[in-house]
C-alpha atoms as a PDB file:
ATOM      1  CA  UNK A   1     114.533  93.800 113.875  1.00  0.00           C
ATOM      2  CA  UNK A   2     113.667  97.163 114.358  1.00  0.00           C
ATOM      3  CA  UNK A   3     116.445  99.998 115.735  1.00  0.00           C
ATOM      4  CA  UNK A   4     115.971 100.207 119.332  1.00  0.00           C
ATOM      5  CA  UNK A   5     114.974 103.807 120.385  1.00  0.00           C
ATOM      6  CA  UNK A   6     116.927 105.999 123.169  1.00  0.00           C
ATOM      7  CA  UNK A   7     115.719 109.621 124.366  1.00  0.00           C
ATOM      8  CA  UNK A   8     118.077 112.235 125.528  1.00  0.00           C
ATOM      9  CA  UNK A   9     117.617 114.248 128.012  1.00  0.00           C
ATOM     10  CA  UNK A  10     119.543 117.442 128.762  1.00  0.00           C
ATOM     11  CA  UNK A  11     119.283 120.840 129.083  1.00  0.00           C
ATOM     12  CA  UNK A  12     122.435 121.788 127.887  1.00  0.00           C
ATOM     13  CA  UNK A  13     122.180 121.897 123.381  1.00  0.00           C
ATOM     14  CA  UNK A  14     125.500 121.419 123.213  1.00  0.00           C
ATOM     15  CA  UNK A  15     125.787 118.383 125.449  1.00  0.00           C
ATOM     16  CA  UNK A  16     122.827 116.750 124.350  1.00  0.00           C
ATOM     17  CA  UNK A  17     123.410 116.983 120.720  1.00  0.00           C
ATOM     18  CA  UNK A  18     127.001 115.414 121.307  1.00  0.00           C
ATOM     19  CA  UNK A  19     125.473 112.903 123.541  1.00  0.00           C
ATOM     20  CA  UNK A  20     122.958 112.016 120.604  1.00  0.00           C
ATOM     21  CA  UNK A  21     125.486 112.151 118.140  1.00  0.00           C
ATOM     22  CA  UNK A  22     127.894 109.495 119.968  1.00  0.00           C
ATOM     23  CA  UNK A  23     124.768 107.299 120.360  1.00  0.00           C
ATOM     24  CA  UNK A  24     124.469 107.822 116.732  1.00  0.00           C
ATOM     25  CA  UNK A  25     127.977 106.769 115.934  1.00  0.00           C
ATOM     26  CA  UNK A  26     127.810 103.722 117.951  1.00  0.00           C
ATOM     27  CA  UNK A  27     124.874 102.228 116.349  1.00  0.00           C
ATOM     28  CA  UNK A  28     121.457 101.816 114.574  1.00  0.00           C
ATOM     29  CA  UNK A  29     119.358 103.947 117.073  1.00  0.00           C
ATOM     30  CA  UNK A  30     116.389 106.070 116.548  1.00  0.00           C
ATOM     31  CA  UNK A  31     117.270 109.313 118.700  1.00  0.00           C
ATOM     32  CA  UNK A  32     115.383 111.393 120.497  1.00  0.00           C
ATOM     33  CA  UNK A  33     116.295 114.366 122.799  1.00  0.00           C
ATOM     34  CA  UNK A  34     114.172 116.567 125.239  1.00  0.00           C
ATOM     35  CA  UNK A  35     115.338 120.055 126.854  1.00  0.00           C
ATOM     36  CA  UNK A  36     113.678 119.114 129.927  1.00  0.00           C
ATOM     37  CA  UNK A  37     111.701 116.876 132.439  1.00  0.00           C
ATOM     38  CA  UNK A  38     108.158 117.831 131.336  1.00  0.00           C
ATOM     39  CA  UNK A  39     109.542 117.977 127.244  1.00  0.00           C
ATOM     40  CA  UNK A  40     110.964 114.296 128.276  1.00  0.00           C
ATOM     41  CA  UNK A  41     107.644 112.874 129.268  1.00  0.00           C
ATOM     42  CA  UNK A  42     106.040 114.205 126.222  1.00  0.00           C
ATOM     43  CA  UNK A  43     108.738 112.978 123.889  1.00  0.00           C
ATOM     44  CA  UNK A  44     108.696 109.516 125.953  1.00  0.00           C
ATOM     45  CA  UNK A  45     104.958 109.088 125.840  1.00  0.00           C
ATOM     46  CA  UNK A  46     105.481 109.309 121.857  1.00  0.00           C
ATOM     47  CA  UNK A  47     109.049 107.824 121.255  1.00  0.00           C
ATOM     48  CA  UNK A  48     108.263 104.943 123.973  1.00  0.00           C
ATOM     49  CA  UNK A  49     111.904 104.858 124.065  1.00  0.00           C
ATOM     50  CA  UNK A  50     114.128 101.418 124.949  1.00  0.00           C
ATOM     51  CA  UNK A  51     116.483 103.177 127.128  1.00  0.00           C
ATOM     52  CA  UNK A  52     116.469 107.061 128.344  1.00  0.00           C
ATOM     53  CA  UNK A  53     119.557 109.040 129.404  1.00  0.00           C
ATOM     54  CA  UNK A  54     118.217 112.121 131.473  1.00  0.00           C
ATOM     55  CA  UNK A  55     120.083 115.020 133.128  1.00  0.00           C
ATOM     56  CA  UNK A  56     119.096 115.204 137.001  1.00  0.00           C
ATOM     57  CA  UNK A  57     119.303 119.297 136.824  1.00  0.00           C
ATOM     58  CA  UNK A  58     116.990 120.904 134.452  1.00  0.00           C
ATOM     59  CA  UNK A  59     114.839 124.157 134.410  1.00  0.00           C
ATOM     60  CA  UNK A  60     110.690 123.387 134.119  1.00  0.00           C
ATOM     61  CA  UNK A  61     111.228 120.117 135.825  1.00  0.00           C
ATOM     62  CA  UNK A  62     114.003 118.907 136.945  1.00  0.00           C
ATOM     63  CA  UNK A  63     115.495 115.087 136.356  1.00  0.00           C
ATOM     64  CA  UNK A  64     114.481 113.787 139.777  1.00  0.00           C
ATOM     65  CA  UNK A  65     111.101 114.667 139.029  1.00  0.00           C
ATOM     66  CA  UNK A  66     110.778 113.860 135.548  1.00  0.00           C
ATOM     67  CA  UNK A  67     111.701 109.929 136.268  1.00  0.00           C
ATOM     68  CA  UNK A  68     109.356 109.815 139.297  1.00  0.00           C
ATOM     69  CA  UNK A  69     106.544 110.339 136.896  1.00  0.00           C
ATOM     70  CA  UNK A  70     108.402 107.820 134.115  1.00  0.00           C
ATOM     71  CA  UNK A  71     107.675 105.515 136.875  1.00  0.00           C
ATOM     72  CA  UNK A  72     104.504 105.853 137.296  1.00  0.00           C
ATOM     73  CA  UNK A  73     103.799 104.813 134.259  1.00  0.00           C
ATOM     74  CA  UNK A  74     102.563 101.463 132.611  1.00  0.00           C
ATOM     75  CA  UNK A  75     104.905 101.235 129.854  1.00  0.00           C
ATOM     76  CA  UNK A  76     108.142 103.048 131.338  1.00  0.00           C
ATOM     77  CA  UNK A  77     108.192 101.618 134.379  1.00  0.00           C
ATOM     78  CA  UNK A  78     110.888  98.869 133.558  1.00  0.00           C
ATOM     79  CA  UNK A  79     113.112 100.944 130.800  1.00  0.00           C
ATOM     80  CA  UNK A  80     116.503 101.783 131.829  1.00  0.00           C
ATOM     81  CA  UNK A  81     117.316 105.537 132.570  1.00  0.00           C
ATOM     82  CA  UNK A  82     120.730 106.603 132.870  1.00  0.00           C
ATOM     83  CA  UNK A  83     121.295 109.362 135.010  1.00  0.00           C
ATOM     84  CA  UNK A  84     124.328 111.859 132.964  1.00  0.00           C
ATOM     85  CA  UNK A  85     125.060 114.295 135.352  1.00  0.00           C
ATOM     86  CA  UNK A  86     128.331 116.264 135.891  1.00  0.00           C
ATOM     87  CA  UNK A  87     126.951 116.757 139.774  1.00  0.00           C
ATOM     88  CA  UNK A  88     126.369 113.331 141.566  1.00  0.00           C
ATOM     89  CA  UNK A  89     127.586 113.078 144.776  1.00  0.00           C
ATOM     90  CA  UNK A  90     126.378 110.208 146.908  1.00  0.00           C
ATOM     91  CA  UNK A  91     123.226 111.871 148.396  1.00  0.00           C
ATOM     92  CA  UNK A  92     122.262 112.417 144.526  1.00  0.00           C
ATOM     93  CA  UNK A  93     122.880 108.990 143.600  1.00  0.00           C
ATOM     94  CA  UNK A  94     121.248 107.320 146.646  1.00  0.00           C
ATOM     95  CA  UNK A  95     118.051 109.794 145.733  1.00  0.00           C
ATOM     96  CA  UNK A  96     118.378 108.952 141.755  1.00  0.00           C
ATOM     97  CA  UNK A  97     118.927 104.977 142.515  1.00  0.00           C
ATOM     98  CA  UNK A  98     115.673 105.237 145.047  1.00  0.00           C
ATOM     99  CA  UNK A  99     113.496 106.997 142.255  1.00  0.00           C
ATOM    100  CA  UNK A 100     114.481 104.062 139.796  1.00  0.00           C
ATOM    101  CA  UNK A 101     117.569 105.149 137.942  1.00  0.00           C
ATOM    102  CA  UNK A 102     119.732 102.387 136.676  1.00  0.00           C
ATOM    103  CA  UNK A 103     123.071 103.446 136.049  1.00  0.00           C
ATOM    104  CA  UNK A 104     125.050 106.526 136.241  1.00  0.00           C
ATOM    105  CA  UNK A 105     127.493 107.999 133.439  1.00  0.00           C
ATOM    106  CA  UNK A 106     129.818 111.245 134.312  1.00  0.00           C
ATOM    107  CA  UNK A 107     129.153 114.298 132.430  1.00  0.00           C
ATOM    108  CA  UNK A 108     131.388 115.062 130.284  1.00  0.00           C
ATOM    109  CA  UNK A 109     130.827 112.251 128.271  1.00  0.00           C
ATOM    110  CA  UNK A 110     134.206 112.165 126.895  1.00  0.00           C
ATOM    111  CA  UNK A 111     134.892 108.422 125.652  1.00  0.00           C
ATOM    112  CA  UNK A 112     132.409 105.998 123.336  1.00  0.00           C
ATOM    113  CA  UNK A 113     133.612 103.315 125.901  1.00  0.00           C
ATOM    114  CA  UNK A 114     131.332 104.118 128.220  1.00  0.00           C
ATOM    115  CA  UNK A 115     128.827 104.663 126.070  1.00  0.00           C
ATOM    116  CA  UNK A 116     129.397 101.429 124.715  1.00  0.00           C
ATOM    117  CA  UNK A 117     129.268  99.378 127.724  1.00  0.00           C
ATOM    118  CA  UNK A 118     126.062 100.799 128.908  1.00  0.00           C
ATOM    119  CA  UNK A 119     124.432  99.856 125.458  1.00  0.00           C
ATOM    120  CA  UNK A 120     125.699  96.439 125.418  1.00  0.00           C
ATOM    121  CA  UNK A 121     124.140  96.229 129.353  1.00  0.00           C
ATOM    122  CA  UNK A 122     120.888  96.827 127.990  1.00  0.00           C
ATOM    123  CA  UNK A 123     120.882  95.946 124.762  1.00  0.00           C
ATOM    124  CA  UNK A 124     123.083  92.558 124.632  1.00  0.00           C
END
């Protein structure tokens, strides 16, 4: 069976290259990260990713944004997104969950248990 595929998206290098680098840790994933919302779509249209966790503030286009067009599309309309945000209040996750997020994870992402449980979620 082939390694399921995860993009992460963040603007932050140092946060997204931990973030990859847990997912790493925790099992036999092909990574791939984006700096932005527009760099996500381009990386997503490529990757065609199983599961995306993506940043709701970003410069060039922001998270919102970049999962309304996800959406849009034929073949990410269904993949999971995780929205890793150090920011959501309510109004942000009501907005994010009405786009088509699917779960939310707390920036920082300080614990694999987390991590983890969102994994087994979507990938048994």
């Amino acid at each position: 069976m082939a390694p399921k595929k995860i993009l992460v998206v963040e603007d932050n290098e140092d946060d997204r290259e931990i973030l990859a680098a847990r997912l790493k840790r925790l099992g036999d994933f092909v990574i791939s990260t984006a700096g932005n919302g527009k760099e996500a779509l381009d990386v997503a249209a490529d990757a065609r990713p199983d599961l995306i966790f993506l940043d709701l503030r970003m410069p060039v286009m922001d998270g919102y944004q970049a999962m309304e067009e996800l959406r849009r599309t034929e073949w990410a309309g269904a993949v999971p997104i995780v929205v890793v945000s150090a920011h959501a209040g309510e109004e942000d996750k009501k907005r994010a969950l009405k786009i088509g997020c699917n779960d939310f994870l707390p920036k920082p992402v300080t614990e694999d248990a987390s991590l983890q449980n969102l994994l087994r979620k979507y990938f048994g």
